[in-house]
N, C-alpha and C. Protein backbone atom coordinates (compact mmCIF):
# COMPACT_ATOMS: atom_id res chain seq x y z
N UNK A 1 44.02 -14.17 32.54
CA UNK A 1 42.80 -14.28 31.78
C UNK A 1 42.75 -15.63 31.09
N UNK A 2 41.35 -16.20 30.97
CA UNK A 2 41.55 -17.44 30.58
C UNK A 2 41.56 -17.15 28.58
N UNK A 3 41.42 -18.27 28.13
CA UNK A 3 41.51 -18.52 26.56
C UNK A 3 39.84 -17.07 26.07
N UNK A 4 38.70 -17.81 26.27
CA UNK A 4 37.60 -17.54 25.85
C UNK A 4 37.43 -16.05 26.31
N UNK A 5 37.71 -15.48 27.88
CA UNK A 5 37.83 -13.93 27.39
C UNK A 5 38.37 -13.23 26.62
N UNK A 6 39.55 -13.72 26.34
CA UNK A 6 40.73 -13.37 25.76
C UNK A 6 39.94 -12.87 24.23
N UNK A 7 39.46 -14.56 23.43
CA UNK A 7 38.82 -14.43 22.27
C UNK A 7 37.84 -13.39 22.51
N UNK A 8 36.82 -12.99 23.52
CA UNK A 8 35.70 -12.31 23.43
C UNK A 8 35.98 -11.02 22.97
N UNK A 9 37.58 -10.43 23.20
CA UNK A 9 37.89 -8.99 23.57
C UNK A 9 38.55 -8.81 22.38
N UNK A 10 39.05 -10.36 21.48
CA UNK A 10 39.20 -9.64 20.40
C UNK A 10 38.82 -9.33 19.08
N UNK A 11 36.86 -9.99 19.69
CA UNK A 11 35.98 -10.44 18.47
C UNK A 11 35.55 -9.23 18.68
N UNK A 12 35.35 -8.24 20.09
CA UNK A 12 34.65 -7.23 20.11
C UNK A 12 35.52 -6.44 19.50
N UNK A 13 36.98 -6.11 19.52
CA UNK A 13 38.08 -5.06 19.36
C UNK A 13 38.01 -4.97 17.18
N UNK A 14 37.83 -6.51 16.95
CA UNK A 14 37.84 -6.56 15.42
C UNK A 14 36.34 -5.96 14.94
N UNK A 15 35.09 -6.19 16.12
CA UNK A 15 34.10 -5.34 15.29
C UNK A 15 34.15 -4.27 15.60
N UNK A 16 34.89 -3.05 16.61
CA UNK A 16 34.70 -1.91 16.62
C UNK A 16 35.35 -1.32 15.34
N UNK A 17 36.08 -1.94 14.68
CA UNK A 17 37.04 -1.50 14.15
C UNK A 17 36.81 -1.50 12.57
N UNK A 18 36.07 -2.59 12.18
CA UNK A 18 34.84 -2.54 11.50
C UNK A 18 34.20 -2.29 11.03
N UNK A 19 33.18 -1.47 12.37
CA UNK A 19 31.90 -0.44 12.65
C UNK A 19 32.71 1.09 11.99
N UNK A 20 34.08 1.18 12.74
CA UNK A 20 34.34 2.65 11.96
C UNK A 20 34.74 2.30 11.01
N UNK A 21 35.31 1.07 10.26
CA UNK A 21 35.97 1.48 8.75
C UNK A 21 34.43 1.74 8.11
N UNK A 22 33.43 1.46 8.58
CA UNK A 22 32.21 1.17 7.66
C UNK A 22 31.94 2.70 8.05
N UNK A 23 31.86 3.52 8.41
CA UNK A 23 31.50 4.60 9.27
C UNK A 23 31.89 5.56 8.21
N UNK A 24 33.28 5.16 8.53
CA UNK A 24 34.32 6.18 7.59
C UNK A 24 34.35 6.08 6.45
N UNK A 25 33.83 5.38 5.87
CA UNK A 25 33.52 4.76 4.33
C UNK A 25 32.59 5.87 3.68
N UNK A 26 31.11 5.76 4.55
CA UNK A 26 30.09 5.97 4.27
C UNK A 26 30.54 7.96 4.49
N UNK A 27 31.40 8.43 5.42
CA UNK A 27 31.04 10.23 5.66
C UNK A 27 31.95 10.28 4.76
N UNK A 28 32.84 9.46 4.19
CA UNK A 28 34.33 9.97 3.44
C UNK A 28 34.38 9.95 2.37
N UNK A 29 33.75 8.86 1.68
CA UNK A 29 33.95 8.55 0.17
C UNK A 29 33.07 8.26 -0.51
N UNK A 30 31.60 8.35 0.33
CA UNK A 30 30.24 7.92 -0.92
C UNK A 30 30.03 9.30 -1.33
N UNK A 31 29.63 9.53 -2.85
CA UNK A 31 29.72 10.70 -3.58
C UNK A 31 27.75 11.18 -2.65
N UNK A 32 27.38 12.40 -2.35
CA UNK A 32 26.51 12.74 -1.64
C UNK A 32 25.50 13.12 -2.95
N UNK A 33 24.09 12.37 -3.30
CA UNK A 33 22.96 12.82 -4.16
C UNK A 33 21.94 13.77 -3.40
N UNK A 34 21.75 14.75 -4.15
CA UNK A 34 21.10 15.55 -3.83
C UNK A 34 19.59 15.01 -5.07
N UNK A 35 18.52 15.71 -4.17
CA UNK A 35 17.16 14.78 -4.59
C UNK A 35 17.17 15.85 -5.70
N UNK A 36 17.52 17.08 -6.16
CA UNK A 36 17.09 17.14 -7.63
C UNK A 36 18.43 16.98 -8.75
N UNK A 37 18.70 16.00 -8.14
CA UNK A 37 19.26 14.83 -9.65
C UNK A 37 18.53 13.81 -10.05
N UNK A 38 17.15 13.65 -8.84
CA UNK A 38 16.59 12.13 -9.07
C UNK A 38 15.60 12.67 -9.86
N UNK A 39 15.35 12.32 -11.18
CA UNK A 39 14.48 12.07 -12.04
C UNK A 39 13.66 10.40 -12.42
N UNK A 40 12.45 10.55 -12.33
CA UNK A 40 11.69 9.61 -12.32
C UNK A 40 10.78 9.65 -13.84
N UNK A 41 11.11 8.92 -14.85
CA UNK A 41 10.08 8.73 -15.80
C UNK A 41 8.87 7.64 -15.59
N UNK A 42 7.71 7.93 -15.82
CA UNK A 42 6.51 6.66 -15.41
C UNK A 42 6.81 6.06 -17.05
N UNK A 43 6.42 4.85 -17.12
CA UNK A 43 5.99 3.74 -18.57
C UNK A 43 4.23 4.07 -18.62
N UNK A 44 3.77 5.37 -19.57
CA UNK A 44 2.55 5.62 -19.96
C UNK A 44 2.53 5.55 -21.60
N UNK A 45 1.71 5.34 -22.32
CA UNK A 45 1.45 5.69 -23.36
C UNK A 45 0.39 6.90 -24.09
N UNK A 46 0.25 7.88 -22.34
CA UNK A 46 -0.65 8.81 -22.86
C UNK A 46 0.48 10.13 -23.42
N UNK A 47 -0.27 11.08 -23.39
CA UNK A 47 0.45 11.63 -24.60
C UNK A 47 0.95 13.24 -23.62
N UNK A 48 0.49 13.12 -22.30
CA UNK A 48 1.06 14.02 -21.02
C UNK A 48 2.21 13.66 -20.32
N UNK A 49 3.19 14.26 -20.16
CA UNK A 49 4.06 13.68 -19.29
C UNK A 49 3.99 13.60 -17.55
N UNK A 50 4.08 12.98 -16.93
CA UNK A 50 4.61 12.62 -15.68
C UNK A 50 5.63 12.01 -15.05
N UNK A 51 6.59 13.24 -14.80
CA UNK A 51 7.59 13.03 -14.58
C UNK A 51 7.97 13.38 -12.75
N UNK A 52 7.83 12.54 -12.14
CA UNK A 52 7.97 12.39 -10.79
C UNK A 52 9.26 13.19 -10.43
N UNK A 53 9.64 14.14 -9.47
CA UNK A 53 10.77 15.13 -9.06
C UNK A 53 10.29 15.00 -7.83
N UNK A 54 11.11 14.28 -7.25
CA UNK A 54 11.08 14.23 -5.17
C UNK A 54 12.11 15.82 -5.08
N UNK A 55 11.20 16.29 -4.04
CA UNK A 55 11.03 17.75 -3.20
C UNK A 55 11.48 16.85 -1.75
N UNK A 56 12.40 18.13 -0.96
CA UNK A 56 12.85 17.61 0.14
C UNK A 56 11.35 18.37 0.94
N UNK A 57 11.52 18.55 2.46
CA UNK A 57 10.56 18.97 3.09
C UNK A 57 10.25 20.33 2.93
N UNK A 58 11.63 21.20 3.13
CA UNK A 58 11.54 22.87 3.13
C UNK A 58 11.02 22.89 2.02
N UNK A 59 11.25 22.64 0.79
CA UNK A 59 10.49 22.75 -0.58
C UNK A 59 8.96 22.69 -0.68
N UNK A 60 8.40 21.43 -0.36
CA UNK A 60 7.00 21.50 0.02
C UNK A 60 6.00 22.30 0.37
N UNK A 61 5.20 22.52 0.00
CA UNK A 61 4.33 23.51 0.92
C UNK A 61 3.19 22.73 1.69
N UNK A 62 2.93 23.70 3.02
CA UNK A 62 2.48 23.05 4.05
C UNK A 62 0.70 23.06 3.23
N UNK A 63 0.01 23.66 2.16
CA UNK A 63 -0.63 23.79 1.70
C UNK A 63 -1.07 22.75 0.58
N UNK A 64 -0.86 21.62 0.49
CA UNK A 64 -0.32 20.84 -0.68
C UNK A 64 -1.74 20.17 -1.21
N UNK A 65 -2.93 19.86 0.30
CA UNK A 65 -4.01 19.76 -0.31
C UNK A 65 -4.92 20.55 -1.24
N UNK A 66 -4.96 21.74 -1.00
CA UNK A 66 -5.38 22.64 -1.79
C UNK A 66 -4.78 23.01 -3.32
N UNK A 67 -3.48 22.88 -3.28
CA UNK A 67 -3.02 22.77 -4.50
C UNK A 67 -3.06 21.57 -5.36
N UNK A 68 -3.29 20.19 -5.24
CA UNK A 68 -3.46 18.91 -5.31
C UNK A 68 -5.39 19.41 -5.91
N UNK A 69 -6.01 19.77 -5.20
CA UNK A 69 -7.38 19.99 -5.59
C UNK A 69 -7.79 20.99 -7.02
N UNK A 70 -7.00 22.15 -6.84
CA UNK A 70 -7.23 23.08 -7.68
C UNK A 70 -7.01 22.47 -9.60
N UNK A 71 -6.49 21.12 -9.57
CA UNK A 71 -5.26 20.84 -10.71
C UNK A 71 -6.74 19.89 -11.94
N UNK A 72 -6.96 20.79 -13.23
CA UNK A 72 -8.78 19.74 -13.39
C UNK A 72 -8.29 17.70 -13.56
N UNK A 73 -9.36 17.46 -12.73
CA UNK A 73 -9.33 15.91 -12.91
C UNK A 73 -9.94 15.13 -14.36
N UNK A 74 -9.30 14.10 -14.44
CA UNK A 74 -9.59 13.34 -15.95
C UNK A 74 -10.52 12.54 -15.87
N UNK A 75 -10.80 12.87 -16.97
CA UNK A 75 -12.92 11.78 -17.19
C UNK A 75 -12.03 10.47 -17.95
N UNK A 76 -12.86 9.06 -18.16
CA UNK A 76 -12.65 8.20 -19.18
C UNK A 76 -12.00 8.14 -20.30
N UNK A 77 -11.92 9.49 -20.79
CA UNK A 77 -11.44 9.60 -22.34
C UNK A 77 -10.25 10.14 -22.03
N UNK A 78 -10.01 10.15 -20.95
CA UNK A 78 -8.58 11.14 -21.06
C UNK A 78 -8.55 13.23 -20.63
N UNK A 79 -10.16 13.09 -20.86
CA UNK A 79 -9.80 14.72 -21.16
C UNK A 79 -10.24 15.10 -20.07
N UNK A 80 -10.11 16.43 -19.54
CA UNK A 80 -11.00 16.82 -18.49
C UNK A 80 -11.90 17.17 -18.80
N UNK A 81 -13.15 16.87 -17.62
CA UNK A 81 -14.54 17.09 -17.32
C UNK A 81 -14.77 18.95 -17.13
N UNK A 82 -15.95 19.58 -17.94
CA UNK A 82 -16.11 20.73 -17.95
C UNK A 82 -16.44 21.00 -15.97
N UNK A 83 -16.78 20.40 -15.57
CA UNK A 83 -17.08 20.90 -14.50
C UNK A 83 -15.66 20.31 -13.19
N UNK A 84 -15.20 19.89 -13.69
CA UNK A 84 -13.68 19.45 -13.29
C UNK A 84 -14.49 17.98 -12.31
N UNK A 85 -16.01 17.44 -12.58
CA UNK A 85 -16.02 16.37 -11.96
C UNK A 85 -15.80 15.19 -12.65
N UNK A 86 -15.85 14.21 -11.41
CA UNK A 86 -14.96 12.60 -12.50
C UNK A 86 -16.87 11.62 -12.40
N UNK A 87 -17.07 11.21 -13.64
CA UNK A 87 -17.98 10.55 -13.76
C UNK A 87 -17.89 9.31 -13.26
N UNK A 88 -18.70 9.17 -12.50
CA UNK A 88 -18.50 7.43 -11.90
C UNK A 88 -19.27 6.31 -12.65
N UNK A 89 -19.87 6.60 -13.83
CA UNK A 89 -20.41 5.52 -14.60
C UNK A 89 -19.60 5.57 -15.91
N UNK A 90 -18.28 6.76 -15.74
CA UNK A 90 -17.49 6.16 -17.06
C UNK A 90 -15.99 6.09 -16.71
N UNK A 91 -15.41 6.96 -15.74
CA UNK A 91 -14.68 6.40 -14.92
C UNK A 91 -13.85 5.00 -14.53
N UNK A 92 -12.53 5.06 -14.75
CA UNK A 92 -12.23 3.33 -14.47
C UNK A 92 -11.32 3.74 -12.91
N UNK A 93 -10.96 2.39 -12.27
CA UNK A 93 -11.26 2.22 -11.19
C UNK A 93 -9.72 3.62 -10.43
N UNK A 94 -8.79 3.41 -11.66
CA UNK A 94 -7.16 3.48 -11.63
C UNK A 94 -8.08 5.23 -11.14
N UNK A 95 -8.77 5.52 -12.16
CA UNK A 95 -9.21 6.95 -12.50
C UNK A 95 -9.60 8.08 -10.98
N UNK A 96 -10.55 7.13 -10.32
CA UNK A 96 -10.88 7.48 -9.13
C UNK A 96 -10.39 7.84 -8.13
N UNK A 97 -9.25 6.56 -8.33
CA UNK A 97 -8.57 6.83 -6.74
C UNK A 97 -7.62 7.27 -7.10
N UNK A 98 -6.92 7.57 -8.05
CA UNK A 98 -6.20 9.20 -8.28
C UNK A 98 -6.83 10.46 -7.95
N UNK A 99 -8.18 10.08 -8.32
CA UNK A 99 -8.60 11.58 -8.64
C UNK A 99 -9.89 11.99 -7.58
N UNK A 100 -9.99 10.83 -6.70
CA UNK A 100 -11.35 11.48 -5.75
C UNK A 100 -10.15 11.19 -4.31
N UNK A 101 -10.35 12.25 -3.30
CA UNK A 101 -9.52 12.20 -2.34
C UNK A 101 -10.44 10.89 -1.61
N UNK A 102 -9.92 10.43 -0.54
CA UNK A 102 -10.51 9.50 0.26
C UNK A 102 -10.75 8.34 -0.56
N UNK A 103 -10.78 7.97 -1.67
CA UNK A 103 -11.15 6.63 -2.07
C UNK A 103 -9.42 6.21 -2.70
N UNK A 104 -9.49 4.92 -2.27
CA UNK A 104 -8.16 4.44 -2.62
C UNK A 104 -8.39 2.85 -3.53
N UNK A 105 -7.89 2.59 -3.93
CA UNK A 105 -7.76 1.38 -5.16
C UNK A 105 -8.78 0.35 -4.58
N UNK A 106 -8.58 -0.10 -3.12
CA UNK A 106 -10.15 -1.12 -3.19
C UNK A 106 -11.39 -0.06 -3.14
N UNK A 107 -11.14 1.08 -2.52
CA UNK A 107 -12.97 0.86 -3.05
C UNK A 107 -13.26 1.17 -4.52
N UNK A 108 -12.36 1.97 -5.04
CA UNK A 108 -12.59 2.20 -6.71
C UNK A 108 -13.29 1.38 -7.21
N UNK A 109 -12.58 -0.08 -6.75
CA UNK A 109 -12.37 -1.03 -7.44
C UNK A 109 -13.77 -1.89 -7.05
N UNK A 110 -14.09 -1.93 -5.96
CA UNK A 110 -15.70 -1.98 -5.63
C UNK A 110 -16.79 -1.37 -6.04
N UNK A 111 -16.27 -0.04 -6.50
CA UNK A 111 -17.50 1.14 -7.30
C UNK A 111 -17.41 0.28 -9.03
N UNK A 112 -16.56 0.04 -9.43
CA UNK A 112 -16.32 -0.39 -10.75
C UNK A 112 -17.33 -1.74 -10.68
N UNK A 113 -16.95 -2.39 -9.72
CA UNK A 113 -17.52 -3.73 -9.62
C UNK A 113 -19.45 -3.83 -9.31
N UNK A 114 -19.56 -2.48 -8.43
CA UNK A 114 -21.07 -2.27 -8.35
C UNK A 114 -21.76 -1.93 -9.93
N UNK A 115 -20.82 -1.07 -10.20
CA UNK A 115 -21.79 -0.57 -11.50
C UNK A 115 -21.61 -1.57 -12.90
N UNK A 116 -20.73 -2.39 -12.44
CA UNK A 116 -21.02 -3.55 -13.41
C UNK A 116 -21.89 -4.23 -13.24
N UNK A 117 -21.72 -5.01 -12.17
CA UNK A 117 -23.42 -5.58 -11.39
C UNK A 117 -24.93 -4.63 -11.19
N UNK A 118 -24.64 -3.78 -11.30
CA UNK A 118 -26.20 -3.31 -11.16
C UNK A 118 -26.35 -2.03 -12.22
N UNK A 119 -25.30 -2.20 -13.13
CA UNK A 119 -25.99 -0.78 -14.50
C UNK A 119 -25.20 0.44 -13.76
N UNK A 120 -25.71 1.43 -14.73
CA UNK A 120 -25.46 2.83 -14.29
C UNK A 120 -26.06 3.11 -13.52
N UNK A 121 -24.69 4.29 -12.29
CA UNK A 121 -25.49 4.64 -11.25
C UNK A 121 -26.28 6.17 -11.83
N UNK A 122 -27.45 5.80 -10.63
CA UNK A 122 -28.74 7.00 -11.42
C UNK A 122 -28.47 8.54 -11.02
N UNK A 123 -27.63 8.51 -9.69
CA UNK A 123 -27.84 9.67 -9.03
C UNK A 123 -26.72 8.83 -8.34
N UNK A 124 -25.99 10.99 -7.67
CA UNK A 124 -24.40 10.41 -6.97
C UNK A 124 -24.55 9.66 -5.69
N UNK A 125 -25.82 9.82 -4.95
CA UNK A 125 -26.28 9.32 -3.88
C UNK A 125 -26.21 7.57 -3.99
N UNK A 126 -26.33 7.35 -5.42
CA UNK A 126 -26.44 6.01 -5.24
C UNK A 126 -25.00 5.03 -4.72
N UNK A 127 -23.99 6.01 -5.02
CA UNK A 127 -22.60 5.72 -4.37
C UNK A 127 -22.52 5.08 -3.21
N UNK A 128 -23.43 5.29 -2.17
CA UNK A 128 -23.86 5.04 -0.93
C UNK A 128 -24.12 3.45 -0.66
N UNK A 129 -24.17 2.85 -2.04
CA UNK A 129 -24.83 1.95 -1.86
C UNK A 129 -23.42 0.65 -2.08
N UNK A 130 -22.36 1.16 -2.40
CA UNK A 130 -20.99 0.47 -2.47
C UNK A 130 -20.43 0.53 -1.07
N UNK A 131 -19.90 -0.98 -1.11
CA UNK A 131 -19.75 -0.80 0.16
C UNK A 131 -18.55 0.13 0.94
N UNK A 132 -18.28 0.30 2.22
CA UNK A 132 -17.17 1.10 2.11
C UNK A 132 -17.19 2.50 2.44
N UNK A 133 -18.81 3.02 1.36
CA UNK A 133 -18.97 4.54 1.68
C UNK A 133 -19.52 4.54 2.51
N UNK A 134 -19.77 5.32 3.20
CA UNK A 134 -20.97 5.83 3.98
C UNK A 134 -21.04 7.62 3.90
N UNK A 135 -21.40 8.50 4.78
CA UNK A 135 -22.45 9.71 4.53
C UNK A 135 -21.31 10.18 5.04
N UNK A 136 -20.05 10.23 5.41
CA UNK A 136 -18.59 10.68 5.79
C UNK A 136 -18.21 11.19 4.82
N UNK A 137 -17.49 9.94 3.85
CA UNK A 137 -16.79 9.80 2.75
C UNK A 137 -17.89 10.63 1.28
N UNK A 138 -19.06 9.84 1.57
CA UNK A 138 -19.83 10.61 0.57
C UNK A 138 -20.06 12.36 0.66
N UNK A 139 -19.92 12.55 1.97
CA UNK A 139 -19.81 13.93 2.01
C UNK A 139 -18.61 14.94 1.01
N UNK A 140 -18.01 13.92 1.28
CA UNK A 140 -16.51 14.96 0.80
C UNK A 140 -16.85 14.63 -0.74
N UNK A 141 -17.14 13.57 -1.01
CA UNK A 141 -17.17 13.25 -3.38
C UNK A 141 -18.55 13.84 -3.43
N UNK A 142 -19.68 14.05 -2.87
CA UNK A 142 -20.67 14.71 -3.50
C UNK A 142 -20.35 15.74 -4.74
N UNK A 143 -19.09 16.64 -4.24
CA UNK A 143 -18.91 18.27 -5.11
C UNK A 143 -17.98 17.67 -5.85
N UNK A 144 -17.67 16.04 -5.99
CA UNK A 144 -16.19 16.11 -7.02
C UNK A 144 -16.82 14.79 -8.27
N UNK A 145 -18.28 14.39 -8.09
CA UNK A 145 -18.64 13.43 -8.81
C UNK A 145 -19.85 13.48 -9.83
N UNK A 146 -19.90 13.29 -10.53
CA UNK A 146 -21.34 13.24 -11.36
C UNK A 146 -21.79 11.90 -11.95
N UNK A 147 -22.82 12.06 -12.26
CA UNK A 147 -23.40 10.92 -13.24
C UNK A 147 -23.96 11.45 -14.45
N UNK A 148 -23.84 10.31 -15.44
CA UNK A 148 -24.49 11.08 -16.75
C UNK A 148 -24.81 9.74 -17.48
């Protein structure tokens, strides 16, 4: 065998060897976390807690939209809305796309930006007029929005 196989067989032989100390490291001696030790505090200054607890899969329920819906959503002031809808002329942008399914931080953030530019909206239909929605999306926030 010449020089350079020689080296090849024993650059491969030093990384197999390596690969299992790293192997054996990781099944042998890292202490194993289980997800309800992981506690998550958020930095809020409201006066509710949210405290984030990761659920593995079996935990979950395959139902999660419906339970996610049933929970009342928060108006401007903090409190919930008697009719559990979120006002879109008092509403801030963070507010929405927590709390209306299908809208996510840019368009919130486009609804915020319409009704600064053009006043209060008059009627929920006028939503339609941000860009982004159309008669899809507006279908589904019709029953979750009001104006006042």
């Amino acid at each position: 065998m010449d020089d350079e196989t020689l080296h090849v067989r024993y650059l491969t032989v030093i990384a197999a060897v390596l690969c299992a100390l790293i192997i054996g490291y990781n099944a042998f001696y890292v202490p194993e976390v289980s997800l309800s030790d992981i506690i998550v505090k958020t930095d809020t200054s409201s006066s509710f807690d949210e405290t984030y607890i990761p659920r593995t899969a079996s935990e979950a329920s395959l139902s999660a939209p419906s339970a996610v819906s049933s929970k009342p959503e928060k108006t401007a002031g903090g409190t919930s809305a008697p009719s559990g809808k979120i006002n879109i002329n008092t509403a801030t942008a963070q507010q929405m796309s927590d709390g209306l399914d299908g809208i996510g931080d840019v368009i919130a953030k486009r609804i915020v930006d319409y009704r600064e530019k053009n006043g209060a909206f008059k009627s929920v239909e006028e939503i339609k007029n941000v860009s982004g929605i159309g008669d899809k999306i507006f279908a589904n926030l019709k029953d979750h929005i009001t104006v006042s």
